[in-house]
Structures are given as C-alpha cells and as structure tokens.
Protein backbone atom coordinates (compact mmCIF):
# COMPACT_ATOMS: atom_id res chain seq x y z
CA UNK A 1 -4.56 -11.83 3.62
CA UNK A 2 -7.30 -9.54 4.37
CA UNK A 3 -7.28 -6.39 7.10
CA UNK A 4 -9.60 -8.52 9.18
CA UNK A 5 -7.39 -11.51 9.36
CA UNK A 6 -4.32 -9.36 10.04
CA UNK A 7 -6.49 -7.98 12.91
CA UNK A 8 -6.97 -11.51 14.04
CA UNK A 9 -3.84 -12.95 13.39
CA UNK A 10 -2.14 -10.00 15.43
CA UNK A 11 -5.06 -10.69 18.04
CA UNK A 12 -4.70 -14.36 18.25
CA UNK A 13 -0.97 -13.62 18.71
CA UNK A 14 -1.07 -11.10 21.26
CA UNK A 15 -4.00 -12.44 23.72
CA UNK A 16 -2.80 -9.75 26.31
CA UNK A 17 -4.37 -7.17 23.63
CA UNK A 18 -8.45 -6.59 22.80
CA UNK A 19 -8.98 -7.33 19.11
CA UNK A 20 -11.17 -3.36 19.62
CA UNK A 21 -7.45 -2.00 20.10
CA UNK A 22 -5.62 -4.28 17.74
CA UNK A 23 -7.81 -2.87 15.04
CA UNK A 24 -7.27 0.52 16.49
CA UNK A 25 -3.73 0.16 15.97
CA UNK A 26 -3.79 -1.48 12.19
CA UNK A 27 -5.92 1.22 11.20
CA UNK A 28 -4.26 3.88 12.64
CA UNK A 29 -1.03 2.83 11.00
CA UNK A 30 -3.10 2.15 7.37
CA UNK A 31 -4.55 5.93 8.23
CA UNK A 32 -0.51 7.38 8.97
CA UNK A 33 0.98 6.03 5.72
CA UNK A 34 -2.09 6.88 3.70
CA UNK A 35 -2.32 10.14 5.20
CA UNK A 36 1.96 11.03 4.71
CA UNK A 37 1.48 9.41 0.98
CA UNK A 38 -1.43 11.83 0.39
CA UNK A 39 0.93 14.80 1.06
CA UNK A 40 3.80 13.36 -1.49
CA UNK A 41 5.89 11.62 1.72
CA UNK A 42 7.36 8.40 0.91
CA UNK A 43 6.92 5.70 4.16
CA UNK A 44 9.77 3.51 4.17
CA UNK A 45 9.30 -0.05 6.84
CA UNK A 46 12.97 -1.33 6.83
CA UNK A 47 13.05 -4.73 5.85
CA UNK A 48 9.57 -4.92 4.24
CA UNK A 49 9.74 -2.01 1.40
CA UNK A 50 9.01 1.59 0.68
CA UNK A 51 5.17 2.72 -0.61
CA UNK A 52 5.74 6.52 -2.49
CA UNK A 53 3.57 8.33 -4.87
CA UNK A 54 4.36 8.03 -8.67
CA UNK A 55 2.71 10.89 -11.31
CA UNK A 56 1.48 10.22 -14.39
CA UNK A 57 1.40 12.44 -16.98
CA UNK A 58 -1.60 13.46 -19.35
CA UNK A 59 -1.70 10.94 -22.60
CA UNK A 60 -4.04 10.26 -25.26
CA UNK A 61 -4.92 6.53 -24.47
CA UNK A 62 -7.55 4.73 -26.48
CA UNK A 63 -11.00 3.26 -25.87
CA UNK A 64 -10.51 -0.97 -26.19
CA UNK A 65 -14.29 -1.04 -27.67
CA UNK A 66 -14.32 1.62 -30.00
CA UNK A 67 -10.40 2.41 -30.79
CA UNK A 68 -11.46 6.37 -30.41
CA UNK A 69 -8.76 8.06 -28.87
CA UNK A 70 -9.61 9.37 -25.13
CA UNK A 71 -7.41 11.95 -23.13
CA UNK A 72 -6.11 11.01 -20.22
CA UNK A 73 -5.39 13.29 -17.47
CA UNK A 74 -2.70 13.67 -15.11
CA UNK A 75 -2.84 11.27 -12.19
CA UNK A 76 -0.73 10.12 -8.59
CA UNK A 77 -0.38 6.26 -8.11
CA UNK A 78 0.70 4.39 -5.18
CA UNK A 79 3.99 2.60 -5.88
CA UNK A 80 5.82 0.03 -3.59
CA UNK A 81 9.07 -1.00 -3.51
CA UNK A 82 9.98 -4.49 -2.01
CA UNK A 83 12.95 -3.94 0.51
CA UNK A 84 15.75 -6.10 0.55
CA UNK A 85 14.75 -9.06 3.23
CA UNK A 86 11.20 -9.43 1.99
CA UNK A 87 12.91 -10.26 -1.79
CA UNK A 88 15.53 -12.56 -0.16
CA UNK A 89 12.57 -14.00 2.26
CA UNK A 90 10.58 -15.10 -1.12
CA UNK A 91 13.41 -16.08 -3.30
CA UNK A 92 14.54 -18.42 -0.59
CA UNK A 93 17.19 -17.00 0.94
C-alpha cells in the first residue's frame, strides 16, 4: 500500500471526512514521527511496533566492481520493530 491509497482507503472509510483533510492528517502524522525520529526519539504505536534510529559506525566496506576498499562513514538508519499483535496478526493468531 501506497500513501495515496491509505489516503483513500481512510477516505472511502470515513465519508463524513474530505480526502483534503484526510491527507492533512496522514501527513501530519508521517511529518510528527519523522520529525521526533530526526531528533533521536523513538515513536512507539502500541499494537503495531516501534520505528527508532539505529547508528552505524564508520567501516571500510568494499566496492562490488572493483574490490577496492571504500570508507564508510558514520550513518543513522530508521529501524522498526514489529509490536506484539501485528506478529500474532500475520502468524495467524
């Protein structure tokens, strides 16, 4: 699923709500837990999982053309965490 047919979806679903505001709303929250995961915050939505920011540290990788060795700096990554009823909710239980 895209972020357009999540607009829909929630629009189609909620006809008592302009599809303008529903995509307000599910880019605001997109903006919120982009914006607290930007400052190091973990954003935790109980039932569905956690997103939090990972480092990784500076390594010599190497280039899959060439095999020269390339440094690798330092970077963040976006990690998420399944929570507990969207695991049970795919394993079938």
């Amino acid at each position: 699923m895209i972020r357009s047919e999540l607009i829909q979806k929630i629009a189609d679903e909620n006809p008592h709500l302009n599809q303008r505001d529903v995509e307000k709303i599910v880019n605001t929250i997109f903006e919120e837990i982009i914006g607290a995961m930007s400052e190091g915050d973990r954003v935790e939505l109980r039932g569905f999982g956690a997103f939090s920011v990972k480092q990784r540290d500076a390594r010599v990788g190497r280039n899959p053309r060439t095999g020269e060795a390339v440094d690798v700096e330092e970077k963040h990554v976006p990690f998420f965490k399944t929570g507990k009823l969207l695991r049970d909710r795919l394993n079938g239980k």
